[in-house]
N, C-alpha and C. Protein backbone atom coordinates (compact mmCIF):
# COMPACT_ATOMS: atom_id res chain seq x y z
N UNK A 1 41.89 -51.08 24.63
CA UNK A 1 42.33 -49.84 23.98
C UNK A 1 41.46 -49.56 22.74
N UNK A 2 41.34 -50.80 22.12
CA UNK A 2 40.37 -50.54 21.02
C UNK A 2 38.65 -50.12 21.26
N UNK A 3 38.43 -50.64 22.57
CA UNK A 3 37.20 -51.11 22.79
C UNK A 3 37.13 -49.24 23.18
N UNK A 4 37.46 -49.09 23.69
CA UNK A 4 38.11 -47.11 24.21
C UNK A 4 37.46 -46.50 23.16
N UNK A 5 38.96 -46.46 21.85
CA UNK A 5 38.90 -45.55 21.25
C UNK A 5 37.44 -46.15 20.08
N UNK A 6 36.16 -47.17 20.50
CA UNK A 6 35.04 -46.69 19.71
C UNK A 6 34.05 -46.35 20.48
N UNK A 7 34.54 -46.58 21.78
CA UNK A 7 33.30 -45.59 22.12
C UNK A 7 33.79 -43.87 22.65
N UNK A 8 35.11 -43.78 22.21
CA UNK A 8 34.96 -42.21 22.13
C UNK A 8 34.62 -41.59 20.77
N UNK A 9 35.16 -42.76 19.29
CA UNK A 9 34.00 -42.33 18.36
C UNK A 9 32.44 -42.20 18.22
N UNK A 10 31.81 -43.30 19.07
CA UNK A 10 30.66 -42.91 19.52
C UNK A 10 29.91 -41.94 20.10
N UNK A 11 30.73 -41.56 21.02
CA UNK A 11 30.36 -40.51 21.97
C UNK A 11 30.29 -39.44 21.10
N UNK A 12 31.81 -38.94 20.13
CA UNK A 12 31.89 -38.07 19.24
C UNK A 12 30.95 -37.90 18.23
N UNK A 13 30.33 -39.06 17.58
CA UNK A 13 29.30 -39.19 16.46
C UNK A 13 27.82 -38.82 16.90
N UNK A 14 27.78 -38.97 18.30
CA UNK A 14 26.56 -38.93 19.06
C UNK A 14 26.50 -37.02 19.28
N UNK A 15 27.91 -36.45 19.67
CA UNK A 15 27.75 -34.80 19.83
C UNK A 15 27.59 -34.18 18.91
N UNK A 16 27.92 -35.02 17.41
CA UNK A 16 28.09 -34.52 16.25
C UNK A 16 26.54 -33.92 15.84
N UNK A 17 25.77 -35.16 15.92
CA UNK A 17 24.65 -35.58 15.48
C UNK A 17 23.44 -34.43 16.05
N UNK A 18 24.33 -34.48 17.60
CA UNK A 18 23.16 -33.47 18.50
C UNK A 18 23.66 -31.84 17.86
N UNK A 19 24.75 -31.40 17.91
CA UNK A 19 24.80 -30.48 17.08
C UNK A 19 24.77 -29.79 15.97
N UNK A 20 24.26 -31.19 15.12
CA UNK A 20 23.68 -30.87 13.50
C UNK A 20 22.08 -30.94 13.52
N UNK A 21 21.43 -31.65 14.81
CA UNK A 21 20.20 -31.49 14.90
C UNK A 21 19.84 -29.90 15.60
N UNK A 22 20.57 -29.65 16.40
CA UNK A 22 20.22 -28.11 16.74
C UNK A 22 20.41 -27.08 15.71
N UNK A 23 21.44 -27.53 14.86
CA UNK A 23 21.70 -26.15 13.50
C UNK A 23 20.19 -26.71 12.77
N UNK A 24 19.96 -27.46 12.42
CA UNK A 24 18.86 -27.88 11.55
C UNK A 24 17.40 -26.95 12.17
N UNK A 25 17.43 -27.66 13.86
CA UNK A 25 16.01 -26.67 14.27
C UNK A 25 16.15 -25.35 14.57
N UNK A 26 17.60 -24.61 14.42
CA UNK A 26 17.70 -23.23 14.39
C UNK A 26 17.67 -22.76 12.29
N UNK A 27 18.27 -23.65 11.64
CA UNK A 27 17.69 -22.97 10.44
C UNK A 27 16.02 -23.58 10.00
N UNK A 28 15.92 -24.61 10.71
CA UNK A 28 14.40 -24.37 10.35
C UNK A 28 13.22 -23.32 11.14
N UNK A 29 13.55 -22.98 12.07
CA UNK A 29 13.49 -21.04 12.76
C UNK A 29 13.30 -20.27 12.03
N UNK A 30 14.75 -20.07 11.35
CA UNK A 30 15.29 -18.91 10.83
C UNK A 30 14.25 -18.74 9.93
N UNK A 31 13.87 -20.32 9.15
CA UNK A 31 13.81 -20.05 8.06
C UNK A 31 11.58 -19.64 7.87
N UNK A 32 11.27 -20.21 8.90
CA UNK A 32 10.00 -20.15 9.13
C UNK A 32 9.72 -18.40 9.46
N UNK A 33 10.87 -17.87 10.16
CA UNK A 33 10.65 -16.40 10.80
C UNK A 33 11.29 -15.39 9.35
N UNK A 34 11.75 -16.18 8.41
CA UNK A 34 12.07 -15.04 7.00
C UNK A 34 11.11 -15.52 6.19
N UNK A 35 10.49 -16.74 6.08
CA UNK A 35 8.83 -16.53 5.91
C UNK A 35 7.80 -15.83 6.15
N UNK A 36 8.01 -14.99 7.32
CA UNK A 36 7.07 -14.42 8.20
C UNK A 36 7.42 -12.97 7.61
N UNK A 37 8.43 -12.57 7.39
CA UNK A 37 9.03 -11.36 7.11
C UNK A 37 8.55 -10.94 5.56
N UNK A 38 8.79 -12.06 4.66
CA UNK A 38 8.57 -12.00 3.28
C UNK A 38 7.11 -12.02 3.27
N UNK A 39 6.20 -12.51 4.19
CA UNK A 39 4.82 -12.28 3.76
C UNK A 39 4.57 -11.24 4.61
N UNK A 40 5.11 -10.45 5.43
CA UNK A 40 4.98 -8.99 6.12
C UNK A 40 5.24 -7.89 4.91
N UNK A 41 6.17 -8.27 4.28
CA UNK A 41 6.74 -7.43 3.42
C UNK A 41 5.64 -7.25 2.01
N UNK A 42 5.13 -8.34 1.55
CA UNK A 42 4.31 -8.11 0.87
C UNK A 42 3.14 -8.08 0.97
N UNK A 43 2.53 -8.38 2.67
CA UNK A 43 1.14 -7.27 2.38
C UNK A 43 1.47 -5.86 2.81
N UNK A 44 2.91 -5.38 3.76
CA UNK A 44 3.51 -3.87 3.22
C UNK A 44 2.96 -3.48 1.82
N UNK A 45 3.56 -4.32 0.47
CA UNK A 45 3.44 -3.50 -1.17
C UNK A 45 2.05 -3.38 -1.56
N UNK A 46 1.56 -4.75 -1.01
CA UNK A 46 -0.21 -4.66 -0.94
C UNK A 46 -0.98 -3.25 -0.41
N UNK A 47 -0.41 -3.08 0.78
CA UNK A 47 -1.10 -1.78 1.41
C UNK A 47 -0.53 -0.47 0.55
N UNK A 48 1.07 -0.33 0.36
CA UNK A 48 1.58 0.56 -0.76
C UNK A 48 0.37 0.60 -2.11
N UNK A 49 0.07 -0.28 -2.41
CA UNK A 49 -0.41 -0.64 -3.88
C UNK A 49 -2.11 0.49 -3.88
N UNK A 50 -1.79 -0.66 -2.82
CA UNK A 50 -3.62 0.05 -2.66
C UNK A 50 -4.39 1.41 -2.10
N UNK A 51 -3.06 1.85 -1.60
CA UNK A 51 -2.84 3.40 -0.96
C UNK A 51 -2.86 5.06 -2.06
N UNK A 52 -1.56 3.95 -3.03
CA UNK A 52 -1.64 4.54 -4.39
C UNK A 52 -2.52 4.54 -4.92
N UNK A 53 -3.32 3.10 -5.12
CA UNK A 53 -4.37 3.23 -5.96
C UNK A 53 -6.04 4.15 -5.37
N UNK A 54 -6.26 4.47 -4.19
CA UNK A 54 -6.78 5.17 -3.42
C UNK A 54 -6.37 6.50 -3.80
N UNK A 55 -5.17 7.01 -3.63
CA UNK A 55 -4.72 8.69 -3.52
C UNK A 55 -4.90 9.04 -5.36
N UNK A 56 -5.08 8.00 -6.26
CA UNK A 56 -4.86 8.38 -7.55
C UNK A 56 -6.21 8.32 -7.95
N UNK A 57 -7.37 7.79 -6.90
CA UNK A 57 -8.60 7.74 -7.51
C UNK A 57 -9.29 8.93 -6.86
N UNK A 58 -8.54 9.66 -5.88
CA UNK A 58 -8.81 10.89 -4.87
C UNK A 58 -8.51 11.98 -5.81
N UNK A 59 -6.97 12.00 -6.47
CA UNK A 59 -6.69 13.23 -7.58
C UNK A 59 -7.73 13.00 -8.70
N UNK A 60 -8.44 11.74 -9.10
CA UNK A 60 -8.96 12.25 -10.64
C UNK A 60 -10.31 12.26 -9.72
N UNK A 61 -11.00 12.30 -9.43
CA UNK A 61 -12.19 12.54 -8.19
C UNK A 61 -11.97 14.35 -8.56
N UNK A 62 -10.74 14.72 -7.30
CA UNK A 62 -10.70 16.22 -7.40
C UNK A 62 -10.98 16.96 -8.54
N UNK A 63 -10.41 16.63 -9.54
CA UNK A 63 -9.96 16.97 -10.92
C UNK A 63 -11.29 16.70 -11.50
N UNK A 64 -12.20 16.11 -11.40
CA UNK A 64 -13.81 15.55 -11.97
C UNK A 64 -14.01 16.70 -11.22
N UNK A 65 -14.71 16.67 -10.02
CA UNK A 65 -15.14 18.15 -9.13
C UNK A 65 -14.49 19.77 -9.70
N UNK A 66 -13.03 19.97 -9.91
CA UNK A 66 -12.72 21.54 -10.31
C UNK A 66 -13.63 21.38 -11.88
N UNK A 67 -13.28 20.57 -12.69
CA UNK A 67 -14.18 20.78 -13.94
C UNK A 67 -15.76 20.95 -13.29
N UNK A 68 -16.17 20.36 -12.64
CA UNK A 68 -17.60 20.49 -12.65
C UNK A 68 -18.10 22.09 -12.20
N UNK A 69 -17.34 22.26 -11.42
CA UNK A 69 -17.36 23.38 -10.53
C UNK A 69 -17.20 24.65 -11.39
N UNK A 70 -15.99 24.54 -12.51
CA UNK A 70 -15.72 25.34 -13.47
C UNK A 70 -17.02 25.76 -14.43
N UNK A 71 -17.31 24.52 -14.63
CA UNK A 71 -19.10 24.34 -15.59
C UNK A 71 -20.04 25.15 -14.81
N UNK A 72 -20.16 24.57 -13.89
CA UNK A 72 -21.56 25.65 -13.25
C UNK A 72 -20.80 26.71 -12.98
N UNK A 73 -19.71 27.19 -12.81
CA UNK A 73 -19.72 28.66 -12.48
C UNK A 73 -19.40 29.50 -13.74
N UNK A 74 -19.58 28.84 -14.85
CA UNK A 74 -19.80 29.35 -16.35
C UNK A 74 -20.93 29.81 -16.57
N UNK A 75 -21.55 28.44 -16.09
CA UNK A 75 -23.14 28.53 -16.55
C UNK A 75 -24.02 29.67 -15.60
N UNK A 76 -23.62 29.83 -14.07
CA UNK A 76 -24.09 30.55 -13.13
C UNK A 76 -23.85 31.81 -14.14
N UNK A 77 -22.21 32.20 -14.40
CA UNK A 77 -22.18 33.87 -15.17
C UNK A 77 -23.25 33.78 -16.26
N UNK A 78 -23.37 32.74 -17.01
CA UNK A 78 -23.88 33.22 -18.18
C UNK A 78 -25.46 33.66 -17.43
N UNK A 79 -25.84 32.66 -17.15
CA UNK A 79 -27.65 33.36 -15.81
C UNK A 79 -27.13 34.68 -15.22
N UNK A 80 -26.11 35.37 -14.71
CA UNK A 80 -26.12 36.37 -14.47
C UNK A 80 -26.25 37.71 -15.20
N UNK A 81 -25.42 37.21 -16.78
CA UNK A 81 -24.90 38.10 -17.58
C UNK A 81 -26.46 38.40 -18.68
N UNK A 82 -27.31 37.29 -18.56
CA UNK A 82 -28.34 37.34 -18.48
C UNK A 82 -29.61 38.38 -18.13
N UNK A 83 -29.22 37.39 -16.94
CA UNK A 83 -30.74 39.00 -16.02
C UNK A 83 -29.88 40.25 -16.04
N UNK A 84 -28.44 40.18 -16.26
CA UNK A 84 -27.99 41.65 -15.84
C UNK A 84 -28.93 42.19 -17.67
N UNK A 85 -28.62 41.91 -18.30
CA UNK A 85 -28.88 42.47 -19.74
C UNK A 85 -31.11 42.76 -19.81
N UNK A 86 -31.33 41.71 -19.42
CA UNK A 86 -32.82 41.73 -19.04
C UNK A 86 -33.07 42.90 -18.53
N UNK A 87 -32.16 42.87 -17.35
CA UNK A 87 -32.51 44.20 -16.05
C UNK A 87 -32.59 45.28 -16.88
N UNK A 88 -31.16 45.45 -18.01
CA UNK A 88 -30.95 46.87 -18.49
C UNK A 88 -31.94 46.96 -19.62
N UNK A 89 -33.02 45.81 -20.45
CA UNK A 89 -33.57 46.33 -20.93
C UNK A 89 -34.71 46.63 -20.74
N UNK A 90 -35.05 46.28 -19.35
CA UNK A 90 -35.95 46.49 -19.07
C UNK A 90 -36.23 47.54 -17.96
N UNK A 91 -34.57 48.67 -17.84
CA UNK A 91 -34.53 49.60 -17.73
C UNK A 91 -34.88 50.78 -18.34
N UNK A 92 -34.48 50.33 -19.75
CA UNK A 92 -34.85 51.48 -20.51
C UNK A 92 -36.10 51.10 -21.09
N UNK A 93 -36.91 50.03 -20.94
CA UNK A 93 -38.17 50.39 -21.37
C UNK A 93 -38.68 51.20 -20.40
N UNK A 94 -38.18 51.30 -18.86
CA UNK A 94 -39.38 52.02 -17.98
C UNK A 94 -38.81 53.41 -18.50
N UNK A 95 -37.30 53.73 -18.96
CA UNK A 95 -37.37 55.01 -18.78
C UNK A 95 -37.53 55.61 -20.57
């Protein structure tokens, strides 16, 4: 009777054992695949980061170009406003 009830503690210690070794290689899973997630996630902010830092070097880019653009088309009127004044005085010298 005795000899029984240790090897149904055995048996029991033995299912125990196998079912704390399967939780163990399912949280060591888990825990390898929320590794995988957390370094997904942060080359996600990486690509965020660097997307931003791209679209913000695109607006001051633009913003360099309308000034430039503004400049020469200052400078173009003033060459116009120019020969226009040339033209007229050198209208009334012919007439």
């Amino acid at each position: 009777c005795v000899r029984y009830g240790y090897e149904e503690l055995e048996r029991q210690l033995k299912d125990i054992f196998k079912e704390r070794s399967n939780i163990l290689r399912q949280l060591s899973k888990t825990s390898k695949e929320l590794e995988g997630i957390k370094v997904n996630l942060q080359s996600l902010k990486n690509d965020e980061a660097s997307a931003k830092s791209d679209v913000q070097k695109l607006l001051e880019l633009g913003q360099k170009q309308r000034e430039e653009m503004k400049s020469l088309q200052e400078a173009f009127q003033k060459q116009l406003n120019e020969a226009a004044e040339k033209a007229e005085k050198q209208q009334a010298t012919v007439s």
